[in-house]
C-alpha atoms as a PDB file:
ATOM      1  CA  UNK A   1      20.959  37.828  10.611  1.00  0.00           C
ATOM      2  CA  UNK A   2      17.805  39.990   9.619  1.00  0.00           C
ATOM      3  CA  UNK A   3      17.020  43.367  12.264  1.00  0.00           C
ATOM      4  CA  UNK A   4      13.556  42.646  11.525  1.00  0.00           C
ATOM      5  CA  UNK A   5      10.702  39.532  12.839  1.00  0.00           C
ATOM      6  CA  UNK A   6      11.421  36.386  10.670  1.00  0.00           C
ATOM      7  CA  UNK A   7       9.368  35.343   8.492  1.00  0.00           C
ATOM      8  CA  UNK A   8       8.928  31.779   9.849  1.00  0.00           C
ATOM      9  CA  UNK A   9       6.868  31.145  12.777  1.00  0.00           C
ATOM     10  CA  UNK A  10       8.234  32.437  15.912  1.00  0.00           C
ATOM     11  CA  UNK A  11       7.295  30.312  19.400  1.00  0.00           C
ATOM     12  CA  UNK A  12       6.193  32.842  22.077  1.00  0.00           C
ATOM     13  CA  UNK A  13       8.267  32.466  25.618  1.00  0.00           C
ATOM     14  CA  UNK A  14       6.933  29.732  27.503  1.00  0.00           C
ATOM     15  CA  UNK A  15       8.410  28.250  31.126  1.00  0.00           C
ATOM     16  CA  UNK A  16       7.658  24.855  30.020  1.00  0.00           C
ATOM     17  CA  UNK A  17       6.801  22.409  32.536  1.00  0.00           C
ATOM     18  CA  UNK A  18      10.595  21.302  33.027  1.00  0.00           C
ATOM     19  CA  UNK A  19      11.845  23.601  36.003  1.00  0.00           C
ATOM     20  CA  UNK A  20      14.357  20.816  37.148  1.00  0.00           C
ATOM     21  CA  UNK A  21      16.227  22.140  33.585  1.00  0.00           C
ATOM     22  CA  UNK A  22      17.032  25.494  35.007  1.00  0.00           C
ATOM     23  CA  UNK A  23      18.460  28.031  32.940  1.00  0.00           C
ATOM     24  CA  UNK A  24      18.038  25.486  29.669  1.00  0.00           C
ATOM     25  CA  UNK A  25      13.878  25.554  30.719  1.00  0.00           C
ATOM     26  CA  UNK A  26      13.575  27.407  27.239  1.00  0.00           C
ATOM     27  CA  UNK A  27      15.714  25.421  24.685  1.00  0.00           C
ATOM     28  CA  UNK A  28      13.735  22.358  24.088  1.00  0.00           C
ATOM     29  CA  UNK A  29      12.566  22.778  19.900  1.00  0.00           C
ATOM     30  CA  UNK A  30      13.848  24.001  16.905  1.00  0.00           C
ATOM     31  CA  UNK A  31      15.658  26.934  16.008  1.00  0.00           C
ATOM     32  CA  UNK A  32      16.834  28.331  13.134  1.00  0.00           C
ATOM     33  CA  UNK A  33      18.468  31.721  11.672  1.00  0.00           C
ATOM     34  CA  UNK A  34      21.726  33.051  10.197  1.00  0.00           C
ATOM     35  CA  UNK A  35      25.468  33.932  11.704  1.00  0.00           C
ATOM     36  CA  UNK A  36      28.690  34.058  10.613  1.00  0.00           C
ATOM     37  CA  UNK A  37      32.463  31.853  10.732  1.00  0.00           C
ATOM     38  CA  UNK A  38      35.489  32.720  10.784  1.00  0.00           C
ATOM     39  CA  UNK A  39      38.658  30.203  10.367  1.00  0.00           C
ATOM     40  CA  UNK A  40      42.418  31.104   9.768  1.00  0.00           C
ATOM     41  CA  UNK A  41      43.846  28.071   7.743  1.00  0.00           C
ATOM     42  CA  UNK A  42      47.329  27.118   6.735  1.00  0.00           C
ATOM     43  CA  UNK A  43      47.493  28.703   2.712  1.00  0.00           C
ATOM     44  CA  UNK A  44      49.224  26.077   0.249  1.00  0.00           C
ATOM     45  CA  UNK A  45      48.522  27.151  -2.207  1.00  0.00           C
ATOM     46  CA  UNK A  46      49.924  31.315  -2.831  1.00  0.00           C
ATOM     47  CA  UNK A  47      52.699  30.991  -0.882  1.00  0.00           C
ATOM     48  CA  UNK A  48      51.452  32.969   2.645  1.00  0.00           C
ATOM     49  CA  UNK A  49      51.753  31.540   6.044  1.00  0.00           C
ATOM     50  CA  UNK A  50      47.703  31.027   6.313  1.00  0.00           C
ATOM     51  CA  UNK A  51      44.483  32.691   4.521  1.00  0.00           C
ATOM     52  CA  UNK A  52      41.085  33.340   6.351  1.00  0.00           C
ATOM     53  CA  UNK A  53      37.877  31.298   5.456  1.00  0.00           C
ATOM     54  CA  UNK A  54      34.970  33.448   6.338  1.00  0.00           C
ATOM     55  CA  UNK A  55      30.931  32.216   5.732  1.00  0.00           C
ATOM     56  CA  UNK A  56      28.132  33.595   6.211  1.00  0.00           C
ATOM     57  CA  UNK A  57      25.812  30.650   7.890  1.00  0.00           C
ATOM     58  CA  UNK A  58      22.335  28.929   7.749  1.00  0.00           C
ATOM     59  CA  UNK A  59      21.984  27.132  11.203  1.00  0.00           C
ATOM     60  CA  UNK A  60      19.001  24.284  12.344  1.00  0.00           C
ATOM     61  CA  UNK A  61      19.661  23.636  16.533  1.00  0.00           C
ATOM     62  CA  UNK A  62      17.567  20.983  17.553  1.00  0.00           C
ATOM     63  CA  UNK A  63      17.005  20.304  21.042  1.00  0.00           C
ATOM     64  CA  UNK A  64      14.971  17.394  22.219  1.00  0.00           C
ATOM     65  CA  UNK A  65      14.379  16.926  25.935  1.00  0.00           C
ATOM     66  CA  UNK A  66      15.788  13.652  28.069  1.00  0.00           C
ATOM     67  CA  UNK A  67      12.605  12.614  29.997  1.00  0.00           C
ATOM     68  CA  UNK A  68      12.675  11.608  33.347  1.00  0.00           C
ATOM     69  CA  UNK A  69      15.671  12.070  36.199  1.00  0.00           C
ATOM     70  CA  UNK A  70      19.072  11.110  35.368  1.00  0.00           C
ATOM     71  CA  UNK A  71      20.752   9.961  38.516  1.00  0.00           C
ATOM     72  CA  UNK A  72      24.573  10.422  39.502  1.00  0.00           C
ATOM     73  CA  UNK A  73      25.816   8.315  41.919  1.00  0.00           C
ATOM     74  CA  UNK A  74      27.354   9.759  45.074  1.00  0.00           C
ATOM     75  CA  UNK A  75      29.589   8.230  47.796  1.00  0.00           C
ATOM     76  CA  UNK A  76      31.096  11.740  49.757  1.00  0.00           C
ATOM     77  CA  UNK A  77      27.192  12.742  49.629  1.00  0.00           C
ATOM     78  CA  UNK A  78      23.831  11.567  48.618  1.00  0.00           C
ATOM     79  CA  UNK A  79      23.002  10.710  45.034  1.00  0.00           C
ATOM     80  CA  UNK A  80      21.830  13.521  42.983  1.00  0.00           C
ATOM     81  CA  UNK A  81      19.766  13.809  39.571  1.00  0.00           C
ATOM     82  CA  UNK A  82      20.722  16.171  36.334  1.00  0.00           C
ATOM     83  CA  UNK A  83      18.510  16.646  33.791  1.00  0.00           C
ATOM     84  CA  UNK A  84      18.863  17.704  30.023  1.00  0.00           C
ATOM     85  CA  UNK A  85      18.580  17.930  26.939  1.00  0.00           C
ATOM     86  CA  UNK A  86      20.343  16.216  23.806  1.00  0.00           C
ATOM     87  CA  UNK A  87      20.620  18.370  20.756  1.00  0.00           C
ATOM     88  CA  UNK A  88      21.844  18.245  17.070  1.00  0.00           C
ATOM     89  CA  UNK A  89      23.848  21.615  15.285  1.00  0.00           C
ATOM     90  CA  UNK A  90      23.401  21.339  11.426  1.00  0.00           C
ATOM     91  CA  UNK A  91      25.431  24.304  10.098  1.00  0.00           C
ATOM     92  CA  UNK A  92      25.225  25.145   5.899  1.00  0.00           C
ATOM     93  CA  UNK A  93      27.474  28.402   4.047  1.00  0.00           C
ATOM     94  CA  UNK A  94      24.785  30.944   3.822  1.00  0.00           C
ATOM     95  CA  UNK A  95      25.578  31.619  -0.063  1.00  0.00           C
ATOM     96  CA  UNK A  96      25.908  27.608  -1.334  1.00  0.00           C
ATOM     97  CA  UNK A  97      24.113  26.163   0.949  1.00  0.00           C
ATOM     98  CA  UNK A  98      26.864  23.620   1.186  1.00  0.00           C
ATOM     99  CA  UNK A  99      27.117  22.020   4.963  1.00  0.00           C
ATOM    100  CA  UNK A 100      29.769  23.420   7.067  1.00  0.00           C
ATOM    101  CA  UNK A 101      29.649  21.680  10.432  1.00  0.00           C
ATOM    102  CA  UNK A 102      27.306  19.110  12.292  1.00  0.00           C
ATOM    103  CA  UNK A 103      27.544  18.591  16.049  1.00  0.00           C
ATOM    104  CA  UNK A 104      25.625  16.320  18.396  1.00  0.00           C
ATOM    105  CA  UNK A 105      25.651  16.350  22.021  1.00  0.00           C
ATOM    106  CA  UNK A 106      23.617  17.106  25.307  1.00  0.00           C
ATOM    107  CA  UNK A 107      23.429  20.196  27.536  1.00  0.00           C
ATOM    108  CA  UNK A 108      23.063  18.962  31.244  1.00  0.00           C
ATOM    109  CA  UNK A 109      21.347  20.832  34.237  1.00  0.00           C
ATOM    110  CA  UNK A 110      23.684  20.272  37.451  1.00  0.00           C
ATOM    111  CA  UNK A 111      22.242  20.929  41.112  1.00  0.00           C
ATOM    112  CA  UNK A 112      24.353  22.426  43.238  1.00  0.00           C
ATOM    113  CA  UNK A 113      26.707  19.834  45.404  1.00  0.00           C
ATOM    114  CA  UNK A 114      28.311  19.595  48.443  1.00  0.00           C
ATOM    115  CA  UNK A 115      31.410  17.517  47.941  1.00  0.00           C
ATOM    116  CA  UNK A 116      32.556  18.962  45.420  1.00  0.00           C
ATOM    117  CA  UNK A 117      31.334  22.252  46.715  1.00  0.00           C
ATOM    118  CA  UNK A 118      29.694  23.662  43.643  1.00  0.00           C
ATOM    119  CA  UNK A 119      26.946  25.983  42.828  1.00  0.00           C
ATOM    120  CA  UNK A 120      24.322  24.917  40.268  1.00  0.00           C
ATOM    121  CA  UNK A 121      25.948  24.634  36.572  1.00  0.00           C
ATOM    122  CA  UNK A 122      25.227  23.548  33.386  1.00  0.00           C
ATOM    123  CA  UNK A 123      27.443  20.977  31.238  1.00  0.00           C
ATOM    124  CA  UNK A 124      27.882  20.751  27.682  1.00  0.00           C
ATOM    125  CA  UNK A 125      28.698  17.735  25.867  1.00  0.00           C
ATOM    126  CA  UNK A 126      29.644  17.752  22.053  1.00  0.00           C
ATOM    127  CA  UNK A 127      31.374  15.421  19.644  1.00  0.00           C
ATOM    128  CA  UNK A 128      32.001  16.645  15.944  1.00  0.00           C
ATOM    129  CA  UNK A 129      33.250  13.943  13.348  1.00  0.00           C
ATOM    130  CA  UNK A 130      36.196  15.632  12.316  1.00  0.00           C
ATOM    131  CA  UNK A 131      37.342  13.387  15.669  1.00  0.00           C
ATOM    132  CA  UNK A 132      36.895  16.181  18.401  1.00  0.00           C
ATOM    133  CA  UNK A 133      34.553  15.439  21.614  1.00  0.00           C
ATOM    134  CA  UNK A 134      34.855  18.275  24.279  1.00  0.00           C
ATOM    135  CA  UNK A 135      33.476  18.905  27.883  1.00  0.00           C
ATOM    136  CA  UNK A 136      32.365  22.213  28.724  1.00  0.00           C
ATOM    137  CA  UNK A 137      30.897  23.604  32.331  1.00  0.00           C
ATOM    138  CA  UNK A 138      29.207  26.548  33.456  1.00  0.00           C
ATOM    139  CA  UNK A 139      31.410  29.449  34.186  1.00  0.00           C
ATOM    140  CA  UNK A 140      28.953  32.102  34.642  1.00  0.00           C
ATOM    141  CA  UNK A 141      24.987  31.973  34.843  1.00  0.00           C
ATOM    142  CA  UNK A 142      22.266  35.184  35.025  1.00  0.00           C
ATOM    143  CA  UNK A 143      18.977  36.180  34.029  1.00  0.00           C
ATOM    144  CA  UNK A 144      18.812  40.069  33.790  1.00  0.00           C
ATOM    145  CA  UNK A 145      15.924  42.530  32.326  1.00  0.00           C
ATOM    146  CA  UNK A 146      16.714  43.838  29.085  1.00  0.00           C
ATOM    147  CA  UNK A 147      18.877  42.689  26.476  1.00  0.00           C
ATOM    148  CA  UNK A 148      22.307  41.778  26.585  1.00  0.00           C
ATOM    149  CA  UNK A 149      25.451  42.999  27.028  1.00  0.00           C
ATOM    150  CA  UNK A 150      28.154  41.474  23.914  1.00  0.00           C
ATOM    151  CA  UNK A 151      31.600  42.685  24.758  1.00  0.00           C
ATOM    152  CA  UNK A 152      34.301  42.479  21.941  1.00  0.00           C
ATOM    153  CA  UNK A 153      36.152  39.528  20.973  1.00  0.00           C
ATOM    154  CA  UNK A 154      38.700  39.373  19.243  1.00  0.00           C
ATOM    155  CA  UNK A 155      39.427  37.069  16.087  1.00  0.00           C
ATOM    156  CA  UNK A 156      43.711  37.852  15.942  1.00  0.00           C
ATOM    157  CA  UNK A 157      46.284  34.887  16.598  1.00  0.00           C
ATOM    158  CA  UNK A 158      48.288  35.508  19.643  1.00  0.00           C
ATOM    159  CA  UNK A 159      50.996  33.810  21.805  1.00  0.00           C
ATOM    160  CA  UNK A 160      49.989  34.230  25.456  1.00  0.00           C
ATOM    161  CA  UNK A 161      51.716  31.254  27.199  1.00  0.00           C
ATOM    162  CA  UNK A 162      48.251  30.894  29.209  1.00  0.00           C
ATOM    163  CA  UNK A 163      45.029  31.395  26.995  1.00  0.00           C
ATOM    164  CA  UNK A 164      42.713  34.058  28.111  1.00  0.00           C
ATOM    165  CA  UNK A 165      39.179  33.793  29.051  1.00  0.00           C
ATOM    166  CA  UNK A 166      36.117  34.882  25.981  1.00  0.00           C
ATOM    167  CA  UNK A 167      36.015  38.593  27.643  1.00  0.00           C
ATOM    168  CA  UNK A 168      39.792  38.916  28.288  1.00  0.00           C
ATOM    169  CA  UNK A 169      42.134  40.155  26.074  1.00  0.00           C
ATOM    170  CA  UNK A 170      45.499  38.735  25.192  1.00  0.00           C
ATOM    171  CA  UNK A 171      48.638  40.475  25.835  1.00  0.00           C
ATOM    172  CA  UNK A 172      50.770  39.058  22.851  1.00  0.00           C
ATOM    173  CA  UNK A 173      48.972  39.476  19.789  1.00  0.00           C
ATOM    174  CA  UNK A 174      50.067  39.087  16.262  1.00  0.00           C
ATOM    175  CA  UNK A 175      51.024  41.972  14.327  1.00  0.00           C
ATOM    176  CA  UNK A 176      52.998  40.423  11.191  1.00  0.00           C
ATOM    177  CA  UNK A 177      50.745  41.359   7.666  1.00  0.00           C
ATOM    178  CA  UNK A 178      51.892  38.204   6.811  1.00  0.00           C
ATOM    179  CA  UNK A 179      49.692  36.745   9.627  1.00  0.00           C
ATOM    180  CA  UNK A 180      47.011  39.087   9.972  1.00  0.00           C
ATOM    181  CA  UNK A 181      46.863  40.345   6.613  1.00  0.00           C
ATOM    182  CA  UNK A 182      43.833  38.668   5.219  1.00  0.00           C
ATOM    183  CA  UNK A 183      41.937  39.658   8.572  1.00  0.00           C
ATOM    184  CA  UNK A 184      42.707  43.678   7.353  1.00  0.00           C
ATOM    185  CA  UNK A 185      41.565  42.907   3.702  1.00  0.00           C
ATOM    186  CA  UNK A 186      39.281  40.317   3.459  1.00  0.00           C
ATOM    187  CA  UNK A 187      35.800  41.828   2.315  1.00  0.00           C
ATOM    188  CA  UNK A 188      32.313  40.564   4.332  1.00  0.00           C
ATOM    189  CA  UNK A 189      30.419  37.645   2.750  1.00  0.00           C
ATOM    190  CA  UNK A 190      27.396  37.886   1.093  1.00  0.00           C
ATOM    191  CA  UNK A 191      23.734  37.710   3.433  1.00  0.00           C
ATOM    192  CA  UNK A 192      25.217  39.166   7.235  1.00  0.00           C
ATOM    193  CA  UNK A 193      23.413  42.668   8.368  1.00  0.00           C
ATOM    194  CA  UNK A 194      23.679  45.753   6.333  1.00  0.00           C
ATOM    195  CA  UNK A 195      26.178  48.563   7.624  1.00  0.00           C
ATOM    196  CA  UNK A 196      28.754  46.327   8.649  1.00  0.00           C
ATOM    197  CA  UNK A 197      32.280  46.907   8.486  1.00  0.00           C
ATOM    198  CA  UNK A 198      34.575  44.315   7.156  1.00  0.00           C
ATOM    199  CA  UNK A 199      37.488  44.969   8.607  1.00  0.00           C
ATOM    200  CA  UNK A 200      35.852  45.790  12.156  1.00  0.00           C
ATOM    201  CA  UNK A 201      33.940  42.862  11.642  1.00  0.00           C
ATOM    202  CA  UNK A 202      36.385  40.361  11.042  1.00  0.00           C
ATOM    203  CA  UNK A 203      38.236  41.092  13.778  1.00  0.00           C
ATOM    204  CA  UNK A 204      35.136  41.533  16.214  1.00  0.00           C
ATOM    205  CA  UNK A 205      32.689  39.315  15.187  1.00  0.00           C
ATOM    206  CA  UNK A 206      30.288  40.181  17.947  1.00  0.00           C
ATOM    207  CA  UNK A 207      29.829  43.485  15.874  1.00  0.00           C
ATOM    208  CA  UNK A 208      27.138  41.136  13.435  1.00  0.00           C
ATOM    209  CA  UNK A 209      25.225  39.801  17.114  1.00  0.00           C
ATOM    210  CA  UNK A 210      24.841  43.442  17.319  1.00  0.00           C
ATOM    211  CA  UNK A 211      23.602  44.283  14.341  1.00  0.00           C
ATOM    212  CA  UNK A 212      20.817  41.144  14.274  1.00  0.00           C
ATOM    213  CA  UNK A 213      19.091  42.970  17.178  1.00  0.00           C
ATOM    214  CA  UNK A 214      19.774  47.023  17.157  1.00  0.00           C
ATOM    215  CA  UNK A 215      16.148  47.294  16.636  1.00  0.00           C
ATOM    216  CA  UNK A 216      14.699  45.074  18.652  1.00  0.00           C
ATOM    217  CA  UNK A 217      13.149  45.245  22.367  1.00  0.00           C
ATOM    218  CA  UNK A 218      14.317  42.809  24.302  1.00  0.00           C
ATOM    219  CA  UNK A 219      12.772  42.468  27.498  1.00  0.00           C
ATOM    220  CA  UNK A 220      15.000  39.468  29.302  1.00  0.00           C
ATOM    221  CA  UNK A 221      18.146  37.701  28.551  1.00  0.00           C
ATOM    222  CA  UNK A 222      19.071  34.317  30.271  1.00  0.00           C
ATOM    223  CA  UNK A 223      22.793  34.131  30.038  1.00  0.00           C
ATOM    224  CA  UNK A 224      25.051  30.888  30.303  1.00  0.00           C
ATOM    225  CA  UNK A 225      28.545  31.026  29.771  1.00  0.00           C
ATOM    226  CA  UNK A 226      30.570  27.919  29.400  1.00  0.00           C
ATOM    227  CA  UNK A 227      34.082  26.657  28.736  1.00  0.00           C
ATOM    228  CA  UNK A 228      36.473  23.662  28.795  1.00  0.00           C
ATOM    229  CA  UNK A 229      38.698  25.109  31.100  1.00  0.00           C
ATOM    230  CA  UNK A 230      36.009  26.104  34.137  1.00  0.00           C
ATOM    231  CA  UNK A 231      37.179  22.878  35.886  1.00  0.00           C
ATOM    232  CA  UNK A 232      40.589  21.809  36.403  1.00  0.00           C
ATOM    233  CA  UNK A 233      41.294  18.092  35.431  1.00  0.00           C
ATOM    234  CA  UNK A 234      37.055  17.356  34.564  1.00  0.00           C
ATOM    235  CA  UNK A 235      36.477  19.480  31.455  1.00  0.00           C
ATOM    236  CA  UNK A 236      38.793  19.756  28.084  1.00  0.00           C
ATOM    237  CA  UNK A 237      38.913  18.847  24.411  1.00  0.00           C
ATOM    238  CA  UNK A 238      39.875  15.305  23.054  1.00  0.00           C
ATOM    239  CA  UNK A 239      41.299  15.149  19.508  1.00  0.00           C
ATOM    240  CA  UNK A 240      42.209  12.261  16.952  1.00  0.00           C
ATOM    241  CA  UNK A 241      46.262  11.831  16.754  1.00  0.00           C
ATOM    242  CA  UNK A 242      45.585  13.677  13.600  1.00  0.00           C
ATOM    243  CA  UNK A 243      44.234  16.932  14.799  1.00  0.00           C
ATOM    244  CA  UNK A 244      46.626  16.611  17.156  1.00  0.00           C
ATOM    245  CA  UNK A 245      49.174  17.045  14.992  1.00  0.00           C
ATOM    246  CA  UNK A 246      48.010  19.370  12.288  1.00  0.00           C
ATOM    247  CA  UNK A 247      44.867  21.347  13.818  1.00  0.00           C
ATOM    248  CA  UNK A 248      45.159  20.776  17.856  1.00  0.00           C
ATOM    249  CA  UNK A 249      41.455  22.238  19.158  1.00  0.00           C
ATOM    250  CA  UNK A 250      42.732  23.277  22.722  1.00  0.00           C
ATOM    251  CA  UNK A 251      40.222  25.432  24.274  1.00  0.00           C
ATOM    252  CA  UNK A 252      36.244  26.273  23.714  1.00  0.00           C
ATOM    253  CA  UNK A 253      34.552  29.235  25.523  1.00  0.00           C
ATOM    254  CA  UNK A 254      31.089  30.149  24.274  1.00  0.00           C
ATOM    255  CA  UNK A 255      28.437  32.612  25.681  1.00  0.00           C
ATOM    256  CA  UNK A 256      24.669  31.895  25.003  1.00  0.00           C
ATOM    257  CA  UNK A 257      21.976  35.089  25.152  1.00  0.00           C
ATOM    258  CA  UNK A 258      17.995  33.533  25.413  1.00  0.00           C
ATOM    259  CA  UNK A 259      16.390  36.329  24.926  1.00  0.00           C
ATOM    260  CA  UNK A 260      12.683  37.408  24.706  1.00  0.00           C
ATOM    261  CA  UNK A 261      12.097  39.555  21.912  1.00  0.00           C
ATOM    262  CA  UNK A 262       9.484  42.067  22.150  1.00  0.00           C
ATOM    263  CA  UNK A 263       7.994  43.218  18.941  1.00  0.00           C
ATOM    264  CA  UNK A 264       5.773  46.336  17.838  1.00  0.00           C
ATOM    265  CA  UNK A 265       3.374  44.115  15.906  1.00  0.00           C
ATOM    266  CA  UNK A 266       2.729  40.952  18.001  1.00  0.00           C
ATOM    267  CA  UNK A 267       3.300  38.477  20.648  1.00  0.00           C
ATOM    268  CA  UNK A 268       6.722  38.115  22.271  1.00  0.00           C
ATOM    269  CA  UNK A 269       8.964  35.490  20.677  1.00  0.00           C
ATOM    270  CA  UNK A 270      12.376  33.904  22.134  1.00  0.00           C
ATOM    271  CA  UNK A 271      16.007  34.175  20.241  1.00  0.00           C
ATOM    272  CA  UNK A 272      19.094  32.918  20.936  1.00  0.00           C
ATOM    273  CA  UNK A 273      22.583  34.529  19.788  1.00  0.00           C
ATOM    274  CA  UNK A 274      25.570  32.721  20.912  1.00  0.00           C
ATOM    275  CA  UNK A 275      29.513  33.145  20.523  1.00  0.00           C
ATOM    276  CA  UNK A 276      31.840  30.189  20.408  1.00  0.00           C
ATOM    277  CA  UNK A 277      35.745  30.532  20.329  1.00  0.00           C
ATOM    278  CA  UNK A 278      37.734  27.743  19.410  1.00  0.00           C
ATOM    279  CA  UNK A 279      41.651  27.950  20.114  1.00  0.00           C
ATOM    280  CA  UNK A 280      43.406  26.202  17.119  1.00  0.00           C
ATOM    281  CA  UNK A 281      47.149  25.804  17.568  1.00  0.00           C
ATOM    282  CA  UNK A 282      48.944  24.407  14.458  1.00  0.00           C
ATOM    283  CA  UNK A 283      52.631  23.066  14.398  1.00  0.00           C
ATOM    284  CA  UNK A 284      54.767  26.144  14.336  1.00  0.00           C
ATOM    285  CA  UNK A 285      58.122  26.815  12.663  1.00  0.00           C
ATOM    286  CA  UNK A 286      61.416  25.853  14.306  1.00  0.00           C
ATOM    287  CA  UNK A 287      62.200  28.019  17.023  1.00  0.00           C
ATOM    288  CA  UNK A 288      59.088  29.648  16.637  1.00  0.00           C
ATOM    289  CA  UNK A 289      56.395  30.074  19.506  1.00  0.00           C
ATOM    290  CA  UNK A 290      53.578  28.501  19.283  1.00  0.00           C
ATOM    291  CA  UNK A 291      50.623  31.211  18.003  1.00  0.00           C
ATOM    292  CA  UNK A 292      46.788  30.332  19.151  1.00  0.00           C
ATOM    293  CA  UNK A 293      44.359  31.084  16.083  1.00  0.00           C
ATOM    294  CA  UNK A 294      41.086  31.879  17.197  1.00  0.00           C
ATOM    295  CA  UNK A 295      38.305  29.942  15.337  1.00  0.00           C
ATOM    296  CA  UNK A 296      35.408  32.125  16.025  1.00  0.00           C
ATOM    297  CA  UNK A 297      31.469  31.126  15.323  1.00  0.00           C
ATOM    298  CA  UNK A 298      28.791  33.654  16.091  1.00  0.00           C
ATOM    299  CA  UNK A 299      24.809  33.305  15.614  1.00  0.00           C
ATOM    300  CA  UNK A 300      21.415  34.858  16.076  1.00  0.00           C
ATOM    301  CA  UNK A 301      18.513  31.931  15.709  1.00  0.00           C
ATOM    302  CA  UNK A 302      14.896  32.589  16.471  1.00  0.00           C
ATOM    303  CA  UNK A 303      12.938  29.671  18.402  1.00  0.00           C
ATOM    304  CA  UNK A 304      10.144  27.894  15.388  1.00  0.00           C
END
C-alpha cells in the first residue's frame, strides 16, 4: 500500500450518470492496489494449538454495473426497484503472486421502505468456492468532508458469548501465549508501508489503512458499513457441512472508505480502503469454550 500516487492510471471522481445507485454511484470499474491478511489456523504440524498466516496482497475488484431497474415485488406496499452492481474480488500473496481468494457477488442499492420500515441501505451478496455464500446489509451509511476516520480493530481470539460489532471491543479476550503467541512474534511480510510495527500491526491491522494514506489529502469519504448480522432472521453466512465442522464462518462486518484523493501534482483521483472481519470458530476442546478467531482482510485500491 504505497503513501505516494500509483503509478497506473488513476480515474478522476466522476458522479456517473447512475444516481438510482446511491452511495455505490462511484464503484462501477476496476480497481486495483495492495493490503494485507491475516488468518489464525489450526498448527499440525509443531505441536501448538494454531499458527498465524499473514500476506501481504495484490487485489483486482471489478465492478460492472446491472443496467436497467430491478424490481421487488411488494404485497404490504407498492413494488419497489434496487439497483446494482455485480462484481468479481481476485486476491494474489503480494510476494508469490500465488492467488489467495476469489469472490463473486453483487452490491445492491435499497430505497427506503415502508413495511418493513427501513431507511435506504445497501446489500451485499458474495459466494466464495471454499462453499461459503453470505448476506450482508447496510448498518451505517455517510458521506463526510475529509478523510476518514479508521478506529482499531482488533485481530485476538476471544470468547464473548455474543460477538461484538467491527468498532466494539470484546470483553473476553485471549491471553494464553499458546494462543496468541504467534500474533506477539510474527514479523510483517514483505511489500506493506514502511514504519510499521509488527507486533502493533498484527494485532491492529487498520494501522497499514493508515499508513497507505498519511500523506495524502483527502477531500471526501463516502462510508458504507455492512454486516451479516444488521438484520435479524434476513442476513447471515451459509457454509458447506464441512466448514461447518472444521472452519464455521459465523459473522462478516466490513467498512468501505471511497475516498477522493487530492494530490499536489494533478487531478483528483478516487480510492477505496476497506476492512473485512470474518469470525472463524473451530471445534474446541472438551469442556472448553468455544474461542472466535478473527480472520481479518484490510485494503487500499486506487480506481484505473
Amino acid at each position: 500500500m504505497s503513501n505516494n500516487r500509483p503509478t497506473t492510471r488513476a480515474s478522476a471522481p466522476f458522479d456517473i450518470e447512475h444516481p438510482k445507485l446511491g452511495p455505490l454511484r462511484e464503484f462501477p470499474g476496476s480497481w486495483m492496489g495492495q493490503g494485507f491478511n491475516l488468518i489464525a489456523r489450526p498448527d499440525f504440524k509443531h505441536g501448538k494449538p494454531f499458527f498465524l498466516e499473514i500476506n501481504s496482497t495484490l487485489e483486482d475488484l471489478q465492478f460492472t454495473l446491472i443496467g436497467g431497474d430491478i424490481p421487488d415485488r411488494g404485497s404490504e406496499q407498492v413494488d419497489i426497484n434496487v439497483h446494482g452492481l455485480s462484481y468479481l474480488q481476485k486476491v494474489a500473496d503480494g510476494a508469490t503472486h500465488g492467488a489467495l481468494h476469489i469472490e463473486t457477488g453483487m452490491w445492491i442499492n435499497v430505497p427506503a421502505t415502508t413495511d418493513p420500515k427501513e431507511p435506504q441501505t445497501v446489500v451485499r451478496q458474495s459466494t466464495i468456492p471454499h462453499g461459503n455464500s453470505l448476506l450482508a446489509q447496510s448498518t451505517f451509511i455517510t458521506e463526510v468532508k475529509g478523510g476518514p476516520t479508521i478506529n482499531p480493530v482488533d485481530s485476538f481470539p476471544f470468547t464473548d458469548d455474543t460477538i461484538p460489532g467491527l468498532n466494539t471491543p470484546a470483553q473476553k479476550i485471549i491471553t494464553d501465549p499458546d494462543y496468541v503467541g504467534p500474533y506477539l512474534s510474527a514479523p510483517l511480510p514483505p511489500f506493506l508501508p514502511q514504519g510499521l510495527d509488527a507486533k502493533a500491526t498484527n494485532r491492529n491491522p487498520n494501522l497499514a489503512l493508515l499508513a497507505a494514506i498519511k500523506d495524502q489529502n483527502i477531500t471526501h469519504t463516502t462510508v458504507i458499513q455492512v454486516s451479516t448480522v444488521a438484520a435479524q432472521g434476513s442476513t447471515g453466512i451459509l457454509n458447506i457441512p464441512f466448514i461447518v465442522r472444521n472452519a464455521n464462518a459465523l459473522q462478516m462486518d466490513a467498512i468501505f472508505w471511497i475516498e477522493t484523493v487530492q494530490p499536489t501534482d494533478g487531478e483528483p483521483f478516487l480510492q477505496l480502503q476497506y476492512v473485512q472481519r470474518v469470525i472463524l470458530d473451530f471445534p474446541p476442546k472438551p469442556g472448553a469454550p468455544i474461542i472466535h478467531w478473527p480472520h481479518i482482510t484490510v485494503a487500499t485500491l486506487v480506481k484505473q
